[in-house]
Protein backbone atom coordinates (compact mmCIF):
# COMPACT_ATOMS: atom_id res chain seq x y z
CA UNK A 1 157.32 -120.03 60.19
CA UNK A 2 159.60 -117.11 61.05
CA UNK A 3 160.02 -115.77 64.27
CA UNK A 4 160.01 -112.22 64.54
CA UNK A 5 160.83 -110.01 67.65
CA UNK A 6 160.92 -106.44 68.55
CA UNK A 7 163.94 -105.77 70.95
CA UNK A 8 163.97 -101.94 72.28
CA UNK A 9 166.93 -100.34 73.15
CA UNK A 10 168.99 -102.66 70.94
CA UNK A 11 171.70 -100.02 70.33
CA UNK A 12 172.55 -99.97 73.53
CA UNK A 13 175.08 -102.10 75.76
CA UNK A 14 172.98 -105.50 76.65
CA UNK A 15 170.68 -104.54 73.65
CA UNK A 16 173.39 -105.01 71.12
CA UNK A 17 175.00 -108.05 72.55
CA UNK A 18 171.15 -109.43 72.41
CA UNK A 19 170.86 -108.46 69.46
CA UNK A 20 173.82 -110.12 68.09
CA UNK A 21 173.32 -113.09 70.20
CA UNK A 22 169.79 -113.77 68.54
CA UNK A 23 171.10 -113.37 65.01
CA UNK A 24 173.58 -115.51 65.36
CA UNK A 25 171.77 -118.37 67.25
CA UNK A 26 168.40 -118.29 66.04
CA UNK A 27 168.88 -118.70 61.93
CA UNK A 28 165.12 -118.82 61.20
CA UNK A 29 164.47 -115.41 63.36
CA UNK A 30 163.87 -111.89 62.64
CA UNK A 31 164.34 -108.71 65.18
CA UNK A 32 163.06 -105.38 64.82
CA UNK A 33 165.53 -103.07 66.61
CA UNK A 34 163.74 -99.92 68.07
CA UNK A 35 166.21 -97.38 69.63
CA UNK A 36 165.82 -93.88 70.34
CA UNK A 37 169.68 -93.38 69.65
CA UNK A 38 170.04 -91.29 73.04
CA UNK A 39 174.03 -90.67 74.12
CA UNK A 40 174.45 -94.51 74.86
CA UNK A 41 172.72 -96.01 72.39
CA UNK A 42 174.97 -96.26 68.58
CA UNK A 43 174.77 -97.59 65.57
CA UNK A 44 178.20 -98.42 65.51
CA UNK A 45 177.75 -100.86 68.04
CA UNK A 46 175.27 -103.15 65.30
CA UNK A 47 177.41 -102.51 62.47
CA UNK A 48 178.73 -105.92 61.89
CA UNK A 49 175.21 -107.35 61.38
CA UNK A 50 173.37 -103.78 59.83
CA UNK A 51 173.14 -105.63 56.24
CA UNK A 52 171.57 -108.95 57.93
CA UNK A 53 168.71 -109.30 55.61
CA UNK A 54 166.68 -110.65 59.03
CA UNK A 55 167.88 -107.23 61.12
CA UNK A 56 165.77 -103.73 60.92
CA UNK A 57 166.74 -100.74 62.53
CA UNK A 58 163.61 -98.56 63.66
CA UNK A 59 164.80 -95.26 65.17
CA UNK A 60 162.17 -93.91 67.59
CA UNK A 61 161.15 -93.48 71.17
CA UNK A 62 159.15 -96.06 72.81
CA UNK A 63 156.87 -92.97 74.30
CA UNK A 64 155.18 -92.83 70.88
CA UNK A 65 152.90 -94.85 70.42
CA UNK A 66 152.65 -94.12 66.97
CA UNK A 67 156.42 -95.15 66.71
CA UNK A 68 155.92 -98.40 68.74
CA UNK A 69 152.80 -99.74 66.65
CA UNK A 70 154.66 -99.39 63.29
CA UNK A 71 158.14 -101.28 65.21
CA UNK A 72 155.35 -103.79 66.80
CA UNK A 73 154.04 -104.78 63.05
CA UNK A 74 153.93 -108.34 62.58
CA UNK A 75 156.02 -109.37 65.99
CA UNK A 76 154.88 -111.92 68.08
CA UNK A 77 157.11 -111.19 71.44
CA UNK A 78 159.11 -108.49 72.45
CA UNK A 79 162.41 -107.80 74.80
CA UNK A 80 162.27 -104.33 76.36
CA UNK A 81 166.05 -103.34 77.30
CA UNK A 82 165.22 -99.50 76.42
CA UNK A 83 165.45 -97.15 79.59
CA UNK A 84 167.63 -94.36 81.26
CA UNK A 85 169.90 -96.70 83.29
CA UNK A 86 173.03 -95.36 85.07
CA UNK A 87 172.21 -93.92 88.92
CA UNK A 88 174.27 -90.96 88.87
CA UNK A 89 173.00 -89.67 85.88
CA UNK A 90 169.32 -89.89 88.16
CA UNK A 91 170.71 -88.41 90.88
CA UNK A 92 171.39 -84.92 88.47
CA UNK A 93 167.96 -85.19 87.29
CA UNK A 94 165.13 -88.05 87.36
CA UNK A 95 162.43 -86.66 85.14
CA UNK A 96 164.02 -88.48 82.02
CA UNK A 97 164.18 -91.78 84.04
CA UNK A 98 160.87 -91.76 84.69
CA UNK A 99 159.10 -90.76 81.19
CA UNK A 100 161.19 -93.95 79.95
CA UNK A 101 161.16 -96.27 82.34
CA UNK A 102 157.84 -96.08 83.44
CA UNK A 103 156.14 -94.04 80.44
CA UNK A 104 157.59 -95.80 78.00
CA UNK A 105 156.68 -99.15 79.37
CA UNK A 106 152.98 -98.30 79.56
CA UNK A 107 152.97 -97.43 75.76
CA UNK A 108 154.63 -100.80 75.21
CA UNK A 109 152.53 -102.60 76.84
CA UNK A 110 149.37 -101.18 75.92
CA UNK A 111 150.46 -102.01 72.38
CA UNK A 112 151.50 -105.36 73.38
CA UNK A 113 148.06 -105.59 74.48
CA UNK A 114 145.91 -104.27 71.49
CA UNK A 115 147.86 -107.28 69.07
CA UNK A 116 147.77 -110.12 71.09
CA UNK A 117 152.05 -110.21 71.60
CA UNK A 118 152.80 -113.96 72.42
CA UNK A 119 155.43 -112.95 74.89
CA UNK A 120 156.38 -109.84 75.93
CA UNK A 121 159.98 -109.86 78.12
CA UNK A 122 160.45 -106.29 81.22
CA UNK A 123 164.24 -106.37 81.36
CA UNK A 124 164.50 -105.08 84.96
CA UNK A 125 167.54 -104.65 87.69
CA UNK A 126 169.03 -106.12 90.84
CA UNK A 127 168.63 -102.70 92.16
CA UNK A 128 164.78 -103.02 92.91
CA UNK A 129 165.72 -104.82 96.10
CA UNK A 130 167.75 -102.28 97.38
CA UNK A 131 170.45 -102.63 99.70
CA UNK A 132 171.39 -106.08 101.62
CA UNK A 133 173.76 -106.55 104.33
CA UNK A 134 173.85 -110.45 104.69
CA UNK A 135 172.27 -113.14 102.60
CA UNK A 136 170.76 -112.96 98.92
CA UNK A 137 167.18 -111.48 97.95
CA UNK A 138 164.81 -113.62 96.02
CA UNK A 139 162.13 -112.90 93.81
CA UNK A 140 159.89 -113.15 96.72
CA UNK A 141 161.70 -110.25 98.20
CA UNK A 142 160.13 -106.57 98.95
CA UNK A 143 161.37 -104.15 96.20
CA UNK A 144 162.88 -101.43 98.23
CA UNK A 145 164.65 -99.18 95.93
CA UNK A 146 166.86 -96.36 97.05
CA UNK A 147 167.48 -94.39 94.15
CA UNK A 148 165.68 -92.74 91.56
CA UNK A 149 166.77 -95.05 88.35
CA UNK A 150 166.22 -98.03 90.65
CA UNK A 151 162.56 -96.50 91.40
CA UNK A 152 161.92 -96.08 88.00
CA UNK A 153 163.07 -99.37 86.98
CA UNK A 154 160.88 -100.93 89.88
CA UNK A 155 157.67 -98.80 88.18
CA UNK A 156 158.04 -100.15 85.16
CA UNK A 157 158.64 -103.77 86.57
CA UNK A 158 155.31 -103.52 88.92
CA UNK A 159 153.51 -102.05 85.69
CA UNK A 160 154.49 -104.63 83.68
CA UNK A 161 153.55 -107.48 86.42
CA UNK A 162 150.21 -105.50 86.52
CA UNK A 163 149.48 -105.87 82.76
CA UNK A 164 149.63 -110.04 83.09
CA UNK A 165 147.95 -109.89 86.30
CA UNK A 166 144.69 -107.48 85.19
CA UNK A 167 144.71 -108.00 81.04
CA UNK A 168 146.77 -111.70 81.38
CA UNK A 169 149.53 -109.94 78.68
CA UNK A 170 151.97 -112.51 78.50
CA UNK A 171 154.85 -110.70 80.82
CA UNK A 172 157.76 -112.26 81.99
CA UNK A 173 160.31 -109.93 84.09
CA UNK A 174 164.01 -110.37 84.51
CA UNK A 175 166.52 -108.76 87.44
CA UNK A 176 169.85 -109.05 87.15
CA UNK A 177 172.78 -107.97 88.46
CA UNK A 178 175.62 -105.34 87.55
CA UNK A 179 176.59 -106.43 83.83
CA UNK A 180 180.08 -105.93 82.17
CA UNK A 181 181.51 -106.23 78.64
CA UNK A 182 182.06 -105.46 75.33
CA UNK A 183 179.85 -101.82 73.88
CA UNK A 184 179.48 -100.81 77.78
CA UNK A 185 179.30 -96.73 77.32
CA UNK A 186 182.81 -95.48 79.10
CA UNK A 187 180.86 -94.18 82.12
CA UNK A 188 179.75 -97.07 84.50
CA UNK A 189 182.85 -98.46 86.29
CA UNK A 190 184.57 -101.11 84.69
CA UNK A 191 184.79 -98.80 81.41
CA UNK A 192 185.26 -96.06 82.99
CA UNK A 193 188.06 -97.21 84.57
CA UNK A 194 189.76 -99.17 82.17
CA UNK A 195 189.65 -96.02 79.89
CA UNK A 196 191.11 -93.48 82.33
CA UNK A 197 193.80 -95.99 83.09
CA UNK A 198 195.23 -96.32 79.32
CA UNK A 199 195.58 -92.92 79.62
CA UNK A 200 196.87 -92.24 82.93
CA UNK A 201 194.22 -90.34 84.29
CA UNK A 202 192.86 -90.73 87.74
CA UNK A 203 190.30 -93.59 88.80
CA UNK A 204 187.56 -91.87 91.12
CA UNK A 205 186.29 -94.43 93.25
CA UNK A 206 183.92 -93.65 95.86
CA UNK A 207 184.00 -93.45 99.22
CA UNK A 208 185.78 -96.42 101.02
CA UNK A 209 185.64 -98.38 97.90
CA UNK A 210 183.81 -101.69 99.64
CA UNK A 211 180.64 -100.93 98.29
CA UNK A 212 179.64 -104.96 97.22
CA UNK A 213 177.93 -105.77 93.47
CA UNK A 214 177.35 -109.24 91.92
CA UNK A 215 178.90 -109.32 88.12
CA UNK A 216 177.54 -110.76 85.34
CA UNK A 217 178.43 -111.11 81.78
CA UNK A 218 176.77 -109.71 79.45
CA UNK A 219 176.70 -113.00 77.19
CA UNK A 220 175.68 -114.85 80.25
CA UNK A 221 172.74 -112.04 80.45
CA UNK A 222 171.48 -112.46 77.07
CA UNK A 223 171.96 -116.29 76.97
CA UNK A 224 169.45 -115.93 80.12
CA UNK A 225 166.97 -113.46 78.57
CA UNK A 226 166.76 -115.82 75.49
CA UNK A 227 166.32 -118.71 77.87
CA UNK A 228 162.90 -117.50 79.32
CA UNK A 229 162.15 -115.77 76.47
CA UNK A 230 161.13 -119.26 75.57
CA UNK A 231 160.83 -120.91 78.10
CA UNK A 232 160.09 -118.39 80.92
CA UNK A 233 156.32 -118.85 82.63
CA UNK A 234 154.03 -115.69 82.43
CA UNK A 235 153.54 -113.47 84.94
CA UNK A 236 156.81 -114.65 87.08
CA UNK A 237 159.85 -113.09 87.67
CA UNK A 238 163.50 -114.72 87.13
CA UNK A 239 166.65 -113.24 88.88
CA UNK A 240 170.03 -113.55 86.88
CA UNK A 241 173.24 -113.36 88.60
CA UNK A 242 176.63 -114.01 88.16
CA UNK A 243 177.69 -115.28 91.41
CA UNK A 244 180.63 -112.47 91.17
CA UNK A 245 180.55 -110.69 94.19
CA UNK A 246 183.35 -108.12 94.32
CA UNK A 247 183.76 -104.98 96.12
CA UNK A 248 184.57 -102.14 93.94
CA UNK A 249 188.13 -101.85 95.14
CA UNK A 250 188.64 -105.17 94.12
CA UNK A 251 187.66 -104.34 90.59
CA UNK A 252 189.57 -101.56 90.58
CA UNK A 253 192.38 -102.79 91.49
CA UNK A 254 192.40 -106.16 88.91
CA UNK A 255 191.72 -103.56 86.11
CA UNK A 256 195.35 -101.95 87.20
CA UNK A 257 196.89 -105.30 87.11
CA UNK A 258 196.04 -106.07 83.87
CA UNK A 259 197.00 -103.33 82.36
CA UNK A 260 200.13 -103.19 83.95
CA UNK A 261 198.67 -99.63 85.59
CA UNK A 262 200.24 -98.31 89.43
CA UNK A 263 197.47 -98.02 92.34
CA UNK A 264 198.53 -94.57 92.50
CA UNK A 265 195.88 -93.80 89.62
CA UNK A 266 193.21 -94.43 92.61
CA UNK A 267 191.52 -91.58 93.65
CA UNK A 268 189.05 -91.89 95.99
CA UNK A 269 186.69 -89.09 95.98
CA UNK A 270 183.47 -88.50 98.16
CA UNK A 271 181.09 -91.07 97.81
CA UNK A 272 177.68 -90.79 96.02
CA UNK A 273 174.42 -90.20 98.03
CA UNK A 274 171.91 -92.65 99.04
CA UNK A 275 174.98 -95.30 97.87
CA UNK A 276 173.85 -98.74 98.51
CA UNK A 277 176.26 -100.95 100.09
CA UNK A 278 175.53 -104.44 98.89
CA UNK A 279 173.52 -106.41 95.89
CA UNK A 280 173.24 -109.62 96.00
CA UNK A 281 170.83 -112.33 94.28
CA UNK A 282 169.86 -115.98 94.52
CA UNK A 283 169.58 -117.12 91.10
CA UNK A 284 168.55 -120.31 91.96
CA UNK A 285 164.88 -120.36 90.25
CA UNK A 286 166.41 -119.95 87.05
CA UNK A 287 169.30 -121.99 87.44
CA UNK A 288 166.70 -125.04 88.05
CA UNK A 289 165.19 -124.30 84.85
CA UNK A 290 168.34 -125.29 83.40
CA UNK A 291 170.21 -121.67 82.68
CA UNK A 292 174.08 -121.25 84.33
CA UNK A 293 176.39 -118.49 83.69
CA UNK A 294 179.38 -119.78 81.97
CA UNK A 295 181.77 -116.75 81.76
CA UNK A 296 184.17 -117.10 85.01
CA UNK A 297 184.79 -113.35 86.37
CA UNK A 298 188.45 -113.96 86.15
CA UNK A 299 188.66 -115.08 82.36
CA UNK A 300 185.34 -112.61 81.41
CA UNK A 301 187.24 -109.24 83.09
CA UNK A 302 190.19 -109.72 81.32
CA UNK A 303 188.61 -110.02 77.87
CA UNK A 304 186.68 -106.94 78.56
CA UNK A 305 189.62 -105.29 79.68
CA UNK A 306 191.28 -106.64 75.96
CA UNK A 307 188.30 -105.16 74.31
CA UNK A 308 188.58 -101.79 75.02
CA UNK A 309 192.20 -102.09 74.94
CA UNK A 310 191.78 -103.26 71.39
CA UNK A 311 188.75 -101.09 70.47
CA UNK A 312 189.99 -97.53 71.52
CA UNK A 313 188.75 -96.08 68.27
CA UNK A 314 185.25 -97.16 69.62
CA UNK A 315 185.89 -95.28 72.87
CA UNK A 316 188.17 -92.34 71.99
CA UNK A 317 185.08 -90.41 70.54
CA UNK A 318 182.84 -90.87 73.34
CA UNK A 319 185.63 -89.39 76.13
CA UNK A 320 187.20 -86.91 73.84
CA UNK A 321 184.24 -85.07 70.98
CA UNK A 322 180.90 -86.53 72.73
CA UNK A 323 179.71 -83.24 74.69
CA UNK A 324 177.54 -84.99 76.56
CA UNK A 325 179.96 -87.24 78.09
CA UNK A 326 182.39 -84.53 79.08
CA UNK A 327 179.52 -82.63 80.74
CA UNK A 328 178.14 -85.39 82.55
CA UNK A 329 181.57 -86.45 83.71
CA UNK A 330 182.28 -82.71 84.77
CA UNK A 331 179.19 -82.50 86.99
CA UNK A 332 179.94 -85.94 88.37
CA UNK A 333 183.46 -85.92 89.01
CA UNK A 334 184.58 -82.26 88.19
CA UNK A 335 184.26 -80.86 92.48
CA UNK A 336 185.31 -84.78 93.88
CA UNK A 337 188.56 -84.61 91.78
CA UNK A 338 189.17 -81.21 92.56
């Protein structure tokens, strides 16, 4: 009998490489891609597999619940990457993080609900936890976020909890850590900074530049979501991390190298409010299930770095035509770079 799953947000960065992933390593499955198609989420970025007889592309919001039923149709689980993810773009306004990451989780689950879904998988963030100066949260640990994506994020991952715990929908939530990779939209760090630095333009890095995240590929992320999306328990929740732990200058500064880029490009600029100093996440529940990253940080940056080297026609639109990225990236960085 075939499979058939509804991934949201599957134009996006990890939704793509998911969607990919699932394609290519489960032959007798079907997905259902729902995306909204906001400024991250492309097309492009699913091309290679668009004429997969097993792949449909539903464009739609996951606030409609009109849209959701019809993508829902005949699925028995579902992986919910969709949401409004990056924390500066919260800090310029949160209303849009919280209509999807919290909205559009209720009408997901409530649908999830009415048929029955078999599994239903809340793709959630390191960044529920908050800050931590020494030592590693757990899943046990109080969700203290700081910001207003991370609050969102930790609505929709309480909501979701709520829906096994009071209806016994069959949740399962993930939190992982900072991801990197191929299809990342140019304005988190890694491409971000890769991008300014094949064309000479200045690297703003904020603040001191030893603000601490854990990195994690993004094939070692979707290996992991597959993983307890079959064999995950309900109700629990599974931390992924990479075991990466790198302060920002160091990324920036092994981007430079290799590219063969000066450390003059630096610029550090003033640093973001509310910045949290340190992620950090034991893994180790998962990793006794049987799931281990496999990408080394070392060997897994440098292929990214390739990627974008190698895809600049995927990039070059985004950072020179897409309006929206040139305004955000104005507001951002326009006063800090001076």
């Amino acid at each position: 009998m075939t499979t058939r799953i509804l991934v949201t947000g599957g134009c996006g960065f990890i939704g793509s490489n998911f969607v990919r992933m699932v394609l290519a390593e489960r032959p007798d499955w079907e997905v259902v891609n729902l995306d909204k198609l906001t400024y991250a989420g492309r097309l492009e970025n699913l091309a290679d597999v668009a004429r997969d007889p097993r792949y449909r592309f539903v464009r739609g919001d996951i606030c409609s619940p009109e849209t959701v039923r019809d993508a829902m149709t005949g699925c028995t689980a579902a992986v919910n990457f969709a949401a409004e993810t990056h924390v500066d773009r919260s800090l310029l306004g949160a209303a849009h993080f919280i209509e999807t990451d919290m909205k559009g989780v209720l009408v997901l689950l409530e649908e999830a609900r009415r048929v029955g879904l078999q599994r239903f998988v809340q793709i959630s963030t390191d960044e529920v936890y908050g800050s931590i100066a020494q030592g590693s949260f757990t899943e046990e640990s109080v969700l203290n976020p700081r910001n207003p994506y991370a609050a969102s994020k930790a609505g929709g991952d309480r909501l979701a909890f709520a829906y096994w715990a009071t209806y016994k929908v069959p949740v399962v939530i993930t939190r992982a850590s900072n991801n990197y990779g191929p299809f990342q939209y140019p304005e988190k760090l890694i491409p971000l900074f890769v991008t300014n630095a094949l064309r000479d333009e200045s690297l703003p890095l904020y603040g001191d530049g030893r603000n601490v995240r854990d990195w994690l590929h993004v094939a070692d992320h979707c290996r992991a979501v597959l993983f307890v999306l079959e064999h995950g328990a309900e109700g629990e929740v599974y931390n992924i991390a990479g075991g990466n732990e790198r302060e920002n200058i160091e990324i920036t500064n092994e981007v430079l190298r290799v590219l063969g880029k000066p450390a003059s490009l630096i610029r550090k600029v003033e640093d973001r409010v509310g910045h949290d100093r340190r992620y950090s996440l034991d893994a180790g529940k998962l990793r006794r299930l049987g799931w281990e990253p496999r990408v080394s940080f070392e060997r897994g940056l440098e292929e990214t770095v390739r990627w974008y080297v190698e895809h600049e026609a995927w990039w070059r639109p985004i950072k020179d035509h897409d309006g929206e990225f040139r305004r955000y990236y104005q507001e951002q960085y326009g006063a800090r770079l001076g």
